[in-house]
Protein backbone atom coordinates (compact mmCIF):
# COMPACT_ATOMS: atom_id res chain seq x y z
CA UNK A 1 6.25 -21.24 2.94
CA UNK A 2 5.41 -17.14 3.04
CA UNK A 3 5.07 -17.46 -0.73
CA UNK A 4 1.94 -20.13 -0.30
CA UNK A 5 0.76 -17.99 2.62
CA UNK A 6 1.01 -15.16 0.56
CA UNK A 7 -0.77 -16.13 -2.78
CA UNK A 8 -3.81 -17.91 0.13
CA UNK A 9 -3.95 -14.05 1.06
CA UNK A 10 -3.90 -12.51 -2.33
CA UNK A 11 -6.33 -15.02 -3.42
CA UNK A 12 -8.81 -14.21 -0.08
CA UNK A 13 -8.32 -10.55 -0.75
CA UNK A 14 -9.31 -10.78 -4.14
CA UNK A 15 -12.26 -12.66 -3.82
CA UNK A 16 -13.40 -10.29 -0.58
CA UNK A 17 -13.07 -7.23 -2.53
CA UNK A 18 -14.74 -9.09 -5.93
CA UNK A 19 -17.57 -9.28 -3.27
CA UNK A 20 -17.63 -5.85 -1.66
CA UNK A 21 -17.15 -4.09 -5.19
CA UNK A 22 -20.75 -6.42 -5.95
CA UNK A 23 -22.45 -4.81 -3.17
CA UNK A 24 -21.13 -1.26 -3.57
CA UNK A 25 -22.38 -1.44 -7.47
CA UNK A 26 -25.76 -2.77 -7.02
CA UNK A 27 -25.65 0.01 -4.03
CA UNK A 28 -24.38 2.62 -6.31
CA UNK A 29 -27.59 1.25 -8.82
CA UNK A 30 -30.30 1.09 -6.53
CA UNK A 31 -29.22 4.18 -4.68
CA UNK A 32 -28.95 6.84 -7.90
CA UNK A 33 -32.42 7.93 -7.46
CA UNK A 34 -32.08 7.36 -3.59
CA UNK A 35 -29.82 8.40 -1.01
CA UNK A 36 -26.37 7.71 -2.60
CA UNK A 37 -27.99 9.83 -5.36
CA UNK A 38 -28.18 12.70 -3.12
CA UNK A 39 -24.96 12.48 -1.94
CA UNK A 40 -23.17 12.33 -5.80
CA UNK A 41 -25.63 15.24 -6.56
CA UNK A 42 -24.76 17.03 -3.42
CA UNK A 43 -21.10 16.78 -3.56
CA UNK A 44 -20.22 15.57 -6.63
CA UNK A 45 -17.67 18.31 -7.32
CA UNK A 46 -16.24 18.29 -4.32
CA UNK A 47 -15.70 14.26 -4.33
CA UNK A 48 -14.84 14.77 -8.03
CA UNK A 49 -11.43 17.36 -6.43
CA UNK A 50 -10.74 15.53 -3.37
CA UNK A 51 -10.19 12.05 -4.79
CA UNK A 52 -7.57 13.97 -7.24
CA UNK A 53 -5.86 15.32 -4.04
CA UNK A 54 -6.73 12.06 -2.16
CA UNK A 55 -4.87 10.10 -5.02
CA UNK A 56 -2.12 12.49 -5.13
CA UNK A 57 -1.06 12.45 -1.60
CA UNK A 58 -1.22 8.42 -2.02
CA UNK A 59 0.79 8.37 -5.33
CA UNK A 60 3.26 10.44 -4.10
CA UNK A 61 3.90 8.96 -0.40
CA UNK A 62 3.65 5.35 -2.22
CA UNK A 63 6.31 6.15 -4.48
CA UNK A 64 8.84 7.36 -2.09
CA UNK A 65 8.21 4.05 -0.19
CA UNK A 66 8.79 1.82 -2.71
CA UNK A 67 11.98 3.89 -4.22
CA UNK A 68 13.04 3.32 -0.14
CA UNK A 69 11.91 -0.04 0.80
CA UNK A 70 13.15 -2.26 -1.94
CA UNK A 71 17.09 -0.84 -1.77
CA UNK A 72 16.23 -0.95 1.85
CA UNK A 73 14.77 -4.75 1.87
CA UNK A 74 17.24 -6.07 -0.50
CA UNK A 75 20.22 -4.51 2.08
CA UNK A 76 19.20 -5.88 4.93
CA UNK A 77 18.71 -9.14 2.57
CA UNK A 78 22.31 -9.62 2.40
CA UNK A 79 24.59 -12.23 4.42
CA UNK A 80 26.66 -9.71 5.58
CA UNK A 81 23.63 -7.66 7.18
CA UNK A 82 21.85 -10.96 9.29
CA UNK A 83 23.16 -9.66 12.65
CA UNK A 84 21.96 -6.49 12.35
CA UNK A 85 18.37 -7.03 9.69
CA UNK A 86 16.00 -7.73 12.76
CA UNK A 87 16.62 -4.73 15.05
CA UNK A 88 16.59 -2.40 11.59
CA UNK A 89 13.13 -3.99 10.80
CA UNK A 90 11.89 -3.19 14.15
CA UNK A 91 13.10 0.56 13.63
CA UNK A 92 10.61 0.17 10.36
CA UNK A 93 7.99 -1.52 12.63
CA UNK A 94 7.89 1.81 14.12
CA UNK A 95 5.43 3.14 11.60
CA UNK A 96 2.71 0.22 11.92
CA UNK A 97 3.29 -0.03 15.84
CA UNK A 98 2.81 3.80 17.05
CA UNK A 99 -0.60 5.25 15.91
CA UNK A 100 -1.02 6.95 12.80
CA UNK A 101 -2.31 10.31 14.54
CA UNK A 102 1.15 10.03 16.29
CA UNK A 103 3.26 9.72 13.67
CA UNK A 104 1.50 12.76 11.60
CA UNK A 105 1.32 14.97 14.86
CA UNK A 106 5.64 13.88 14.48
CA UNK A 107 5.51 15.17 11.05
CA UNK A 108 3.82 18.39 12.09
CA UNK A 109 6.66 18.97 14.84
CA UNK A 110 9.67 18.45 12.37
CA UNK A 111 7.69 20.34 9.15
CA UNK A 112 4.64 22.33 10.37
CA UNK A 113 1.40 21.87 8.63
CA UNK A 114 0.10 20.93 5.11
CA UNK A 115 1.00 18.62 2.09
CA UNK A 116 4.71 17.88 2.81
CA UNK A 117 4.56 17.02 6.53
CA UNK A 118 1.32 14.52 5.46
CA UNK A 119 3.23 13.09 2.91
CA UNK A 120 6.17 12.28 4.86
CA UNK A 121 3.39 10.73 7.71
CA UNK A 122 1.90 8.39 4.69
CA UNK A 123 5.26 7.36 4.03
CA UNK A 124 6.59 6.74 7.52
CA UNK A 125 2.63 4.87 7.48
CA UNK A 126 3.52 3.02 4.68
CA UNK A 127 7.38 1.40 4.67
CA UNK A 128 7.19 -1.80 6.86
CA UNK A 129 5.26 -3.70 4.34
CA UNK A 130 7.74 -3.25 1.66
CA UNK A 131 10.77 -3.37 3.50
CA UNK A 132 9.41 -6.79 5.12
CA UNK A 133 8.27 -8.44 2.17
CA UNK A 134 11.31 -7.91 -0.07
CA UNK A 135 13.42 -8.68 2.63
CA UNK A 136 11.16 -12.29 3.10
CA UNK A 137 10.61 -13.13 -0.59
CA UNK A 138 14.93 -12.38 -1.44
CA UNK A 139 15.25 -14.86 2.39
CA UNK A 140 13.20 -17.40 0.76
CA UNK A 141 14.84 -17.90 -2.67
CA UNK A 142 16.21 -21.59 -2.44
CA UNK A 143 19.87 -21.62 -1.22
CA UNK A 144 20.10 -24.51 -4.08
CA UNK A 145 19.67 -21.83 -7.10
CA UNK A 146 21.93 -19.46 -5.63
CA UNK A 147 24.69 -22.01 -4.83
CA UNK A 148 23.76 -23.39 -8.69
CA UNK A 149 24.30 -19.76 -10.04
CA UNK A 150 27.56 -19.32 -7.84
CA UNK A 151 28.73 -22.08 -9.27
CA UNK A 152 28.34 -21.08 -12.91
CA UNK A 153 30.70 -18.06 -12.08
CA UNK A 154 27.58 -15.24 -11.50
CA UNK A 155 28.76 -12.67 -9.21
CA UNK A 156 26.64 -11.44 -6.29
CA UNK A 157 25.43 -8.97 -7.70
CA UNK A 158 24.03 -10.84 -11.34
CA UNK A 159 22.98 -13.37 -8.75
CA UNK A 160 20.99 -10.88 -7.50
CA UNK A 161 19.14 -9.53 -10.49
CA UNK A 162 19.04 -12.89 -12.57
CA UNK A 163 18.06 -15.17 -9.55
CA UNK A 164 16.94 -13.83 -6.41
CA UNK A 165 14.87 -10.86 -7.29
CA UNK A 166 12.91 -12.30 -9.73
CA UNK A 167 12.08 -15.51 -7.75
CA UNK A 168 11.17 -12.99 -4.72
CA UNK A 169 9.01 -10.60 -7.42
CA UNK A 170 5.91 -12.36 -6.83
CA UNK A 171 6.36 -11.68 -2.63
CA UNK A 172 7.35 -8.20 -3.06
CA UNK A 173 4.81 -7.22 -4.80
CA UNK A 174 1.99 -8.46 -2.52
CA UNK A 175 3.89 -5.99 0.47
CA UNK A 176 3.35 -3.03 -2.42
CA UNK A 177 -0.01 -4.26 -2.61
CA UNK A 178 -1.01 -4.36 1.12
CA UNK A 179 1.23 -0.75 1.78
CA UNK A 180 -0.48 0.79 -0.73
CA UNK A 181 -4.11 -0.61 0.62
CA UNK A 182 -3.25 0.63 3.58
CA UNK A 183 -2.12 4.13 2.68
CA UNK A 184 -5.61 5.24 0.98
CA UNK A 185 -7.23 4.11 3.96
CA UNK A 186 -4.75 6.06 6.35
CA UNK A 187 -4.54 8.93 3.68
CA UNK A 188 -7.91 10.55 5.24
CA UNK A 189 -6.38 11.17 8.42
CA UNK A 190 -3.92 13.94 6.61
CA UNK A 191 -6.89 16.26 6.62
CA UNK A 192 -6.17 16.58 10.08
CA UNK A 193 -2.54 18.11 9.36
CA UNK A 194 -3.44 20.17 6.22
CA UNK A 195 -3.12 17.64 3.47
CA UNK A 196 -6.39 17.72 2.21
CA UNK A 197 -7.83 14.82 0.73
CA UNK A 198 -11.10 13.15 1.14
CA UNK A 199 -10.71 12.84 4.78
CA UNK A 200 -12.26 16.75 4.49
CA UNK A 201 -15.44 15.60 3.82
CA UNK A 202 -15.45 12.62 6.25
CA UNK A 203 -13.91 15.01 9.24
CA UNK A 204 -16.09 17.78 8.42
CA UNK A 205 -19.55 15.20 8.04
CA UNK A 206 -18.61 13.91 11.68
CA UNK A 207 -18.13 17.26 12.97
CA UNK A 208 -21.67 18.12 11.77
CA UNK A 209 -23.44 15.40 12.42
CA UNK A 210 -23.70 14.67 8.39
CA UNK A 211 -24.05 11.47 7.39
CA UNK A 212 -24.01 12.03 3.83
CA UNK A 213 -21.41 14.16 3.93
CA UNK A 214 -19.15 11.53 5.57
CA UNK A 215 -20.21 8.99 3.42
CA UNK A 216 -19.38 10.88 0.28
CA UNK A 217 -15.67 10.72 1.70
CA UNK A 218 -15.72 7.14 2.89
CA UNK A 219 -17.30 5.87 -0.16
CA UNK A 220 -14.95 6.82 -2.72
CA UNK A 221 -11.92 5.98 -0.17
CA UNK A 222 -13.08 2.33 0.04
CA UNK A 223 -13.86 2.35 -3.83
CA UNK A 224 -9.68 4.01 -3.90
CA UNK A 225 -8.65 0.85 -2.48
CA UNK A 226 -10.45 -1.28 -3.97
CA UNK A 227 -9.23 -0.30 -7.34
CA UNK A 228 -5.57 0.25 -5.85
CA UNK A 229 -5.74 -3.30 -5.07
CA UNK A 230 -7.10 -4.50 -7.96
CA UNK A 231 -4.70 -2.52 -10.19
CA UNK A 232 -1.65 -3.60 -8.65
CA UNK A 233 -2.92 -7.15 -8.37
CA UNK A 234 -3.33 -7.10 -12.13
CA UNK A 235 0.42 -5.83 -12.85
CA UNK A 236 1.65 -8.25 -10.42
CA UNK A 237 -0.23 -11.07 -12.79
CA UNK A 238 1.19 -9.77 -15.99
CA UNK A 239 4.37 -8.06 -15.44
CA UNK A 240 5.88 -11.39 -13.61
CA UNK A 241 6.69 -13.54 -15.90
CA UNK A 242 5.79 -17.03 -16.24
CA UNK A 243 8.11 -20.05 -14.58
CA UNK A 244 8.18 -17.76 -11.21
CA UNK A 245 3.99 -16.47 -11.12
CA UNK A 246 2.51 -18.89 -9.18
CA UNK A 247 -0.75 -17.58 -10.95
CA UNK A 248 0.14 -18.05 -14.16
C-alpha cells in the first residue's frame, strides 16, 4: 500500500518538475538578452560562490541524516521496539512540526552562529523523512518472505540485509529524495544564522527592495532541487535492482 502511494508520488513529482524545468529553460532562453540576463550578468559570480556554499551546507547536513536515519529507521523497525517506535517518531516529528526559524534560532542557543549551528538546523530540518520511510518500507516487507527466510535457517540479522532491506530500498529512497528536496529549499534560511548560502542574496534582495537580486538566489535554489531530485531519482532507478524496482 505506501509502496503504490509512493511510486503515484514519485511518478507526479517527476512529471511536475519535467514541467517546471520546461518553463525555467525556455525562461532562461528568452530571458538571456532580457531580464534573467541581467541578473546572470549582474551576479553571476556571486550565484556562481553561493550555490558552492549552498550545496555544501546541503551535502553535508544530508549526509549526517541519512548516516542517522536509516540505523535509526531500521531500530525502531524491529519487533522488539513496536511499543516504543511511535512516541520515538514523534520525537523526530519534532523537526517538521516546530518552524524552521525555531529550530535554527535552537541551534544558535546550543552553538552560537555560523556554519556548524546551520548545519545541525538542516539536519534536525531534515531527519523525519528518512527515519519514517525506512521505518514504513522495512514494516511493509511481507511477513510471508520473512517467515519463508526464517524458515530456511537465515538469522535476523541476514534476514535483514538479504530480505527486508532490499524489498524496503525502493521506499527508503523516496524519504532521501523528499528530505533532501526539502533541505535546499530550507537551506536559504541558514543565511539568517551565519551559514551563508544563497539565501544571502534572497535576504539581502528583500531587504532592498531588489527583485533581481532575490531572484538570482531563488532561481538557482529551485533549479538545486530540481536537479537534487532528479539525481537521486535516477540512482534510485539504477542502483535498485530489478525483481524489487517497481520501475524497472
Amino acid at each position: 500500500m505506501i509502496q503504490g502511494a509512493v511510486i503515484k508520488q514519485d511518478r507526479l513529482r517527476s512529471k511536475l518538475a519535467f514541467a517546471v524545468g520546461i518553463i525555467f529553460g525556455i525562461g532562461l532562453v528568452a530571458g538571456e538578452q532580457g531580464y534573467v540576463g541581467d541578473i546572470w550578468r549582474l551576479y553571476s559570480e556571486d550565484i556562481t560562490y553561493l550555490v558552492v556554499q549552498h550545496v555544501k551546507l546541503v551535502g553535508i547536513s544530508s549526509g549526517l541524516a541519512i548516516l542517522v536515519g536509516i540505523p535509526a529507521g531500521i531500530l525502531l523497525s524491529r519487533d522488539w521496539m513496536q511499543r516504543y517506535s511511535e512516541a520515538i517518531l514523534q520525537v523526530f516529528n519534532i523537526g517538521t512540526t516546530v518552524p524552521t526559524l525555531a529550530i535554527l534560532a535552537l541551534s544558535i542557543t546550543l552553538l552560537g552562529i555560523g556554519f556548524t549551528p546551520a548545519v545541525f538546523g538542516l539536519w534536525v530540518a531534515t531527519l523525519l523523512p528518512i527515519v519514517r520511510n525506512v521505518y514504513q518500507g522495512l514494516r511493509e516487507v511481507p511477513a510471508h518472505l520473512k517467515e519463508a527466510a526464517t524458515g530456511m535457517g537465515m538469522r535476523p540479522l541476514h534476514i535483514l540485509r538479504a530480505v527486508e532491506l532490499p524489498n524496503a530500498l525502493y521506499v527508503m529512497f523516496a524519504g532521501i529524495r523528499t528530505a533532501v528536496a526539502i533541505n535546499v529549499g530550507t537551506a536559504p534560511l541558514a543565511f539568517l544564522i551565519g551559514g551563508s548560502g544563497l539565501g544571502e542574496l534572497i535576504f539581502t534582495g528583500i531587504d532592498l527592495n531588489d527583485m533581481q537580486m532575490l531572484l538570482a538566489g531563488a532561481i538557482p535554489t529551485a533549479l538545486l532541487a530540481m536537479l537534487a531530485d532528479y539525481l537521486l531519482g535516477r540512482a534510485q532507478y539504477w542502483l535498485i535492482p530489478r525483481g524489487v524496482n517497481p520501475l524497472r
